[in-house]
C-alpha atoms as a PDB file:
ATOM      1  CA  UNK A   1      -4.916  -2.687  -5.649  1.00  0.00           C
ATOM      2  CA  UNK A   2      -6.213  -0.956  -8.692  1.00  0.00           C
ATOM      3  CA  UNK A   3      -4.086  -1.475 -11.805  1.00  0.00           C
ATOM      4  CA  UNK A   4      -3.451   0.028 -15.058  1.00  0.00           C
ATOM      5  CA  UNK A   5      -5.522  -1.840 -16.906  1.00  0.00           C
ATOM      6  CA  UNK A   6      -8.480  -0.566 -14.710  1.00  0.00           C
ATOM      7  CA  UNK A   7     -10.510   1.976 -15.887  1.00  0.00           C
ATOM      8  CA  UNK A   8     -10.354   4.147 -12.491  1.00  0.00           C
ATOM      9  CA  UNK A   9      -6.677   3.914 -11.901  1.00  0.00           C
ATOM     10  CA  UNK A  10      -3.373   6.053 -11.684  1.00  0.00           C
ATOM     11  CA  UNK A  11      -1.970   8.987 -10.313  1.00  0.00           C
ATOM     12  CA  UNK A  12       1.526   8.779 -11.875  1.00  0.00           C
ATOM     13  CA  UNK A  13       1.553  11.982 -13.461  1.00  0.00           C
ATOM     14  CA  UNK A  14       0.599  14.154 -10.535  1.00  0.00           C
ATOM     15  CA  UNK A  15       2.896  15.164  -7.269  1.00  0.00           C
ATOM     16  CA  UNK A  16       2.001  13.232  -4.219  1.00  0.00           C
ATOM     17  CA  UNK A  17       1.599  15.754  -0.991  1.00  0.00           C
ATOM     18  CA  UNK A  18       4.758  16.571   0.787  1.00  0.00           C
ATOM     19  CA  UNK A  19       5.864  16.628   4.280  1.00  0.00           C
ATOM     20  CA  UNK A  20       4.039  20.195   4.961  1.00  0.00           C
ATOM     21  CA  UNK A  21       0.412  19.092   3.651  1.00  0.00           C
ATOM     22  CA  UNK A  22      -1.677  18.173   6.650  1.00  0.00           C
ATOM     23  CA  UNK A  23      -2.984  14.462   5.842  1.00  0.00           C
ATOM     24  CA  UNK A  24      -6.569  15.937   5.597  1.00  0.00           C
ATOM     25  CA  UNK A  25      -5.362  17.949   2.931  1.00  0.00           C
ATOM     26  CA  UNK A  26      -3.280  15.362   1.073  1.00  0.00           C
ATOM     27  CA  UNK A  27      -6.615  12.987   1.494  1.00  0.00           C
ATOM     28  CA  UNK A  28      -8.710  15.310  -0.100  1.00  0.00           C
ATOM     29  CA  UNK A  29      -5.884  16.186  -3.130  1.00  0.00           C
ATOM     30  CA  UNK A  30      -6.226  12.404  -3.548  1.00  0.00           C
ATOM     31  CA  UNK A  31     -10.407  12.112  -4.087  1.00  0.00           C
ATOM     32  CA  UNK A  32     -10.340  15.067  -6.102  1.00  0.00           C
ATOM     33  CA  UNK A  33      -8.587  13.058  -8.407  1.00  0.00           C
ATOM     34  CA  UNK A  34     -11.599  10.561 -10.068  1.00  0.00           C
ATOM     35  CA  UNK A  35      -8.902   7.956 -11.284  1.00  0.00           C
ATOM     36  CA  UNK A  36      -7.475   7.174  -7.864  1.00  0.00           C
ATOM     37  CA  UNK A  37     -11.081   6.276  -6.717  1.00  0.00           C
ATOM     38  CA  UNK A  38     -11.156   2.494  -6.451  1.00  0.00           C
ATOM     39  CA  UNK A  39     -13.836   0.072  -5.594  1.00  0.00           C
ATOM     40  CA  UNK A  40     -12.228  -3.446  -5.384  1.00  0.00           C
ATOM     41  CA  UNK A  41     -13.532  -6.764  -6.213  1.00  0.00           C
ATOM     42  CA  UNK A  42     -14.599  -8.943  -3.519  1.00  0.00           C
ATOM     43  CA  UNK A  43     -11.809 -11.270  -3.290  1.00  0.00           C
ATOM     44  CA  UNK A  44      -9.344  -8.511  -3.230  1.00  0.00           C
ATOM     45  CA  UNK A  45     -11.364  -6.580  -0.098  1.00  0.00           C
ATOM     46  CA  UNK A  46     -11.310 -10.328   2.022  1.00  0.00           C
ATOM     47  CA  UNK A  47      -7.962 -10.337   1.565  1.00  0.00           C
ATOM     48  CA  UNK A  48      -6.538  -6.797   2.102  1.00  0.00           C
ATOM     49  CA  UNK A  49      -9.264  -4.694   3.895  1.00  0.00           C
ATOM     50  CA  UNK A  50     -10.533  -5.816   7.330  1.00  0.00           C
ATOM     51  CA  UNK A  51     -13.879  -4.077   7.091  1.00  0.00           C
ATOM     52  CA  UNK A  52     -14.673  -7.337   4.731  1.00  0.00           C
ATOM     53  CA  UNK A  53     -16.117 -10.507   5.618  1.00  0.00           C
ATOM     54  CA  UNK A  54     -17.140 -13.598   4.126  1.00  0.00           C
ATOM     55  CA  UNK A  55     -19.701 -15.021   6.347  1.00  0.00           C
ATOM     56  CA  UNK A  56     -19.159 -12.675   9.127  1.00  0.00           C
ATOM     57  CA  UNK A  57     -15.167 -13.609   9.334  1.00  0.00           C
ATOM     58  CA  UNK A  58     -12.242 -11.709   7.507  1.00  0.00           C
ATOM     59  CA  UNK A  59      -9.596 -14.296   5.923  1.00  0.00           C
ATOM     60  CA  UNK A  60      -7.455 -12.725   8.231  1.00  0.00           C
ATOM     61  CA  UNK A  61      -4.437 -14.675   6.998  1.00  0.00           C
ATOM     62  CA  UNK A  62      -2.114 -11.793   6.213  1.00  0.00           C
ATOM     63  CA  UNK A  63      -0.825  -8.734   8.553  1.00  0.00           C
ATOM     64  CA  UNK A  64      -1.291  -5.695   7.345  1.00  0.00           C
ATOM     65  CA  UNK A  65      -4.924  -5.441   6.464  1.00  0.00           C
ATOM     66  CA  UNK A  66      -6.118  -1.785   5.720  1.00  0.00           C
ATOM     67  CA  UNK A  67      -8.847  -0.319   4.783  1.00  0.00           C
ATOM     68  CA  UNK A  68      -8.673   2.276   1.228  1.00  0.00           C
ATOM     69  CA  UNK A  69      -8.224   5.540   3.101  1.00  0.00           C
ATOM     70  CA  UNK A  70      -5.456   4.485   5.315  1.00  0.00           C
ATOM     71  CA  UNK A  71      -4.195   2.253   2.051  1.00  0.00           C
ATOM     72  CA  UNK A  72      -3.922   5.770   0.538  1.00  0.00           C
ATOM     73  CA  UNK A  73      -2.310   7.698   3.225  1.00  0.00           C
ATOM     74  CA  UNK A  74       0.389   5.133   2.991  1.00  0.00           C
ATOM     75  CA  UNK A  75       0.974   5.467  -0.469  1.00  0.00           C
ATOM     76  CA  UNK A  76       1.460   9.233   0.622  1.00  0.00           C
ATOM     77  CA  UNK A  77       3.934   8.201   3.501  1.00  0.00           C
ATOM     78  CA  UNK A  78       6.071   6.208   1.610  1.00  0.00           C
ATOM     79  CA  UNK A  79       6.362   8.661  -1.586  1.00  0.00           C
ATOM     80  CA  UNK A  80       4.977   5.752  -3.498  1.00  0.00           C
ATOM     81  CA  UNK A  81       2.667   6.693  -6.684  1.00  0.00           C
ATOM     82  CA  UNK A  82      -0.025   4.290  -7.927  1.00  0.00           C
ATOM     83  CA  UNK A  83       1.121   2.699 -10.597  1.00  0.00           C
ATOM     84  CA  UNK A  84       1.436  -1.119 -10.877  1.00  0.00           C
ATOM     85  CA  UNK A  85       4.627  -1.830  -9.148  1.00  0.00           C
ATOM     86  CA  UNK A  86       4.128   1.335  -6.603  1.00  0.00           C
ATOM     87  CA  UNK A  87       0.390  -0.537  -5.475  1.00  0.00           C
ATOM     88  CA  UNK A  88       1.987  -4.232  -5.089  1.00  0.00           C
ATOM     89  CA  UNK A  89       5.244  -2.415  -3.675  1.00  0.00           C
ATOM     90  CA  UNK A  90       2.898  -0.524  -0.536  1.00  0.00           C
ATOM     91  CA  UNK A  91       0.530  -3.811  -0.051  1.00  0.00           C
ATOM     92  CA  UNK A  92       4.279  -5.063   0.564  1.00  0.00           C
ATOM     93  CA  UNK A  93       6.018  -2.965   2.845  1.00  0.00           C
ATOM     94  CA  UNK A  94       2.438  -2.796   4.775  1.00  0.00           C
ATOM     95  CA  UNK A  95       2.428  -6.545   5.311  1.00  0.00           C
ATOM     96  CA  UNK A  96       6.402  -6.067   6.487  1.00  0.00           C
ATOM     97  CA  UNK A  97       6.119  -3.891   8.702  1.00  0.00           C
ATOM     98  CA  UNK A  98       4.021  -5.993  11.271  1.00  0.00           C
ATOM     99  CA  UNK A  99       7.291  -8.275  11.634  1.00  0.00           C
ATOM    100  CA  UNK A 100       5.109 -11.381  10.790  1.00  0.00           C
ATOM    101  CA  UNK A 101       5.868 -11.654   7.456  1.00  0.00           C
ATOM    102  CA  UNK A 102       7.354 -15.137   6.134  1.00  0.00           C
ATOM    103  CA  UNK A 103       8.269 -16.738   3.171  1.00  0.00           C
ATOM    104  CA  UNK A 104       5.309 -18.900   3.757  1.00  0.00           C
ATOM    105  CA  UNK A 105       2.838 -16.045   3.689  1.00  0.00           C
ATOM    106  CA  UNK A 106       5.092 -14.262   1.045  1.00  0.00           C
ATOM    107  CA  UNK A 107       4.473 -16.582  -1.345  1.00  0.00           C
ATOM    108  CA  UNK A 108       0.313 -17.706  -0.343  1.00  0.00           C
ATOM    109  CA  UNK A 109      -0.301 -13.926  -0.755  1.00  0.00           C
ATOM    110  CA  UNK A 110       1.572 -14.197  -4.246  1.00  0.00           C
ATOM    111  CA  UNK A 111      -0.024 -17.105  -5.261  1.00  0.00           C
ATOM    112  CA  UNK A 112      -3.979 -16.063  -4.108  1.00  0.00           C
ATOM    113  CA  UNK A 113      -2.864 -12.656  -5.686  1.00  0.00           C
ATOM    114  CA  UNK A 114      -1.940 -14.117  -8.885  1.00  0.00           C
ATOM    115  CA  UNK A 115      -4.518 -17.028  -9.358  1.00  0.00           C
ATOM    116  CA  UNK A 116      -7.513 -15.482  -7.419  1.00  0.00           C
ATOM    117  CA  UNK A 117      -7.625 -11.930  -8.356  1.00  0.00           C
ATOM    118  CA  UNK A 118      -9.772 -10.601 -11.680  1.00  0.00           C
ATOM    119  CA  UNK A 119      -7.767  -8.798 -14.188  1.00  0.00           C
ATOM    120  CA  UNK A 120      -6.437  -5.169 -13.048  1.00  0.00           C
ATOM    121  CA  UNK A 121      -5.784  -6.259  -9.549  1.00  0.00           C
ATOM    122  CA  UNK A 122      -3.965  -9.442 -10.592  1.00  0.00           C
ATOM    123  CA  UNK A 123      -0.178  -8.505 -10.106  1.00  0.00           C
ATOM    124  CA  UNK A 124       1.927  -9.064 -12.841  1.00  0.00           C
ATOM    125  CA  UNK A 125       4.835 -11.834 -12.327  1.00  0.00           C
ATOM    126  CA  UNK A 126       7.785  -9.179 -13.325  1.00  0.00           C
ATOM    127  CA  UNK A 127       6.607  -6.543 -10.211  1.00  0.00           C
ATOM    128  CA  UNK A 128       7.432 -10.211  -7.817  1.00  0.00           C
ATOM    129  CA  UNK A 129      10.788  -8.410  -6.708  1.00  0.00           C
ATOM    130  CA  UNK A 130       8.681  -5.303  -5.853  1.00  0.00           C
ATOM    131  CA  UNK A 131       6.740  -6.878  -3.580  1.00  0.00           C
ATOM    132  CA  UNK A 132       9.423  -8.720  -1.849  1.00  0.00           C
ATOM    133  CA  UNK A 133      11.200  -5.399  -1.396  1.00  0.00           C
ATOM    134  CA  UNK A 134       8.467  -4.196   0.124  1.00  0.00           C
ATOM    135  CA  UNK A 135       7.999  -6.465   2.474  1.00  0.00           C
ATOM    136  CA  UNK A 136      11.631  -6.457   3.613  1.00  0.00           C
ATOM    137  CA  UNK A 137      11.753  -2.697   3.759  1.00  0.00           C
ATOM    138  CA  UNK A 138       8.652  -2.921   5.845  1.00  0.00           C
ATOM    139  CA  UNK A 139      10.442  -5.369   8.117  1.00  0.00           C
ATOM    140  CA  UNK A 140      13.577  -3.049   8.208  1.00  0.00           C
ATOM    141  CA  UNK A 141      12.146   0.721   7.882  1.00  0.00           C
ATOM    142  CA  UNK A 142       8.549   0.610   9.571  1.00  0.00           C
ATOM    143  CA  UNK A 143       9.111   1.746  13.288  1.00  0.00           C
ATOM    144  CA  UNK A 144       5.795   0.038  13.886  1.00  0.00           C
ATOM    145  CA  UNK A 145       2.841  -1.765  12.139  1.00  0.00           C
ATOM    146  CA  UNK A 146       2.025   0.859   9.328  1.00  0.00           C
ATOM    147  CA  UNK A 147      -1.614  -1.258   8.989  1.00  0.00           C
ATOM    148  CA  UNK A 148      -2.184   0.359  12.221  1.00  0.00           C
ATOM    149  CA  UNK A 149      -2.405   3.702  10.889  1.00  0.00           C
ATOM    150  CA  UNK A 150      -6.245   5.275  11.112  1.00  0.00           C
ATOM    151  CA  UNK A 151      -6.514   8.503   8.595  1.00  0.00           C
ATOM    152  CA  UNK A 152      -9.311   9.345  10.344  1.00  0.00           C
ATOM    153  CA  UNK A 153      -7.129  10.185  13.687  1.00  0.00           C
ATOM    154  CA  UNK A 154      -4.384  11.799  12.014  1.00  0.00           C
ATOM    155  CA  UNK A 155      -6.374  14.645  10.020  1.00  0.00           C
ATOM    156  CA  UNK A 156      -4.298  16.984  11.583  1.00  0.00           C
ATOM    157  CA  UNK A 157      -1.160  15.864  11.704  1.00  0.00           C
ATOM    158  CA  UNK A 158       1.270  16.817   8.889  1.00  0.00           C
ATOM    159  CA  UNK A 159       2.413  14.056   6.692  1.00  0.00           C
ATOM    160  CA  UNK A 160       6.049  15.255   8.029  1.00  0.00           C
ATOM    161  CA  UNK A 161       5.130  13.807  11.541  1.00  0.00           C
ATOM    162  CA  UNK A 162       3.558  10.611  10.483  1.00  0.00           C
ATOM    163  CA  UNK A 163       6.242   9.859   8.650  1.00  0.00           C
ATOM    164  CA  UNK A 164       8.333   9.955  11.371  1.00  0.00           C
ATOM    165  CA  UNK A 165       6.326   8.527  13.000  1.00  0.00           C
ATOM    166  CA  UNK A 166       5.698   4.882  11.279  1.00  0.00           C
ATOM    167  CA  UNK A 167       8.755   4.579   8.893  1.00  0.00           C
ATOM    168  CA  UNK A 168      12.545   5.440   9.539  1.00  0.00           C
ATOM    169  CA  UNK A 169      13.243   8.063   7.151  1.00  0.00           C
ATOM    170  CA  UNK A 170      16.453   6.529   5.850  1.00  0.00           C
ATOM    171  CA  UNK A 171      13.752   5.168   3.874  1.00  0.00           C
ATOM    172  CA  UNK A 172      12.902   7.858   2.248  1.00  0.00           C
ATOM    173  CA  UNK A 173      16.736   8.738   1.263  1.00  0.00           C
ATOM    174  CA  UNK A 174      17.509   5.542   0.157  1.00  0.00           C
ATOM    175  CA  UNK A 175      14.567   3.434  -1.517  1.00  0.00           C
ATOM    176  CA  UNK A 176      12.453   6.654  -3.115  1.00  0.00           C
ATOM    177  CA  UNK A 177      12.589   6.324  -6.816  1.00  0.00           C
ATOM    178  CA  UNK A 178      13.242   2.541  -7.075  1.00  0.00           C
ATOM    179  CA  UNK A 179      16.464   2.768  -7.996  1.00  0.00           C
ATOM    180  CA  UNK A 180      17.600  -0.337  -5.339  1.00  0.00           C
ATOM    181  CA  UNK A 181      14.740  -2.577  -7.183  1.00  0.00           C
ATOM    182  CA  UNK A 182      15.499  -4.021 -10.340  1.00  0.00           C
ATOM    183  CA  UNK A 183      13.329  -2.514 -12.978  1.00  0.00           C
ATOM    184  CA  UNK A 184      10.062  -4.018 -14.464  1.00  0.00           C
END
């Protein structure tokens, strides 16, 4: 998770690809923008991107591991921006969707989130009731694990079809816009 306070971060001003952009194309619209390019610190890749290990193991404690391209894609799916709240909001409804979410590993995640990451990954306390909502609308809206999602398979499918695909679109009717979260 990038942040605001990092130097390379947000795309809040610009319109995510819709439905009829082909996930190639809404990949690309995303590198061509140099402040949604993000190289995360080391603690932050062990714990949310399985390509990283420490001593040849990922932590592997949480579901919903991804690596930054498919990260991105489901910012895309989920109509979800990147600022703060939209970043700890995805890395939530990612980790819901695999149904293995607890309030156990709810609140270790929060914890090693808050006391382990370096400043501009480091969620904020007041975006808390972001992530829990989206880990529950993970648990209630993804039709499967979303962290199984591969960009690199989907290049031509349109973002229309994965979205139906992973994530009921009652979603998308309901939740878009934040207006069920309380604000922060």
């Amino acid at each position: 998770m990038c942040s605001s306070t990092s130097p390379n971060f947000t795309l809040t001003a610009r319109k995510l690809p819709d439905c009829d952009h082909l996930v190639a194309d809404a990949l690309r619209l995303l590198r061509s923008d140099p402040t949604t390019i993000c190289t995360a610190p080391l603690i932050v890749r062990l714990v949310e991107n399985p390509a990283f290990s420490f001593f040849g193991k990922n932590l592997g404690i949480f579901p919903g591991a991804v690596n930054l391209e498919d990260h991105d894609l489901i910012h895309v799916i989920l109509k979800r921006r990147f600022t703060p709240r939209d970043e700890i909001y995805v890395i939530g409804f990612t980790m819901g969707s695999s149904k293995k979410m607890n309030c156990i590993l709810i609140r270790l995640y929060w914890l090693i989130a808050r006391v382990l990451y370096p400043a501009g990954y480091k969620p904020q306390a007041k975006h808390f009731s972001w992530f829990i909502a989206g880990v529950a609308h993970g648990m209630k809206f993804g039709r499967s694990d979303i962290a199984l999602i591969k960009a690199n398979h989907l290049l031509d499918w349109s973002v229309g079809r994965v979205r139906r695909e992973f994530i009921d679109l009652r979603y998308i009717d309901m939740y878009v816009g934040g207006t069920t979260i309380s604000r922060g």
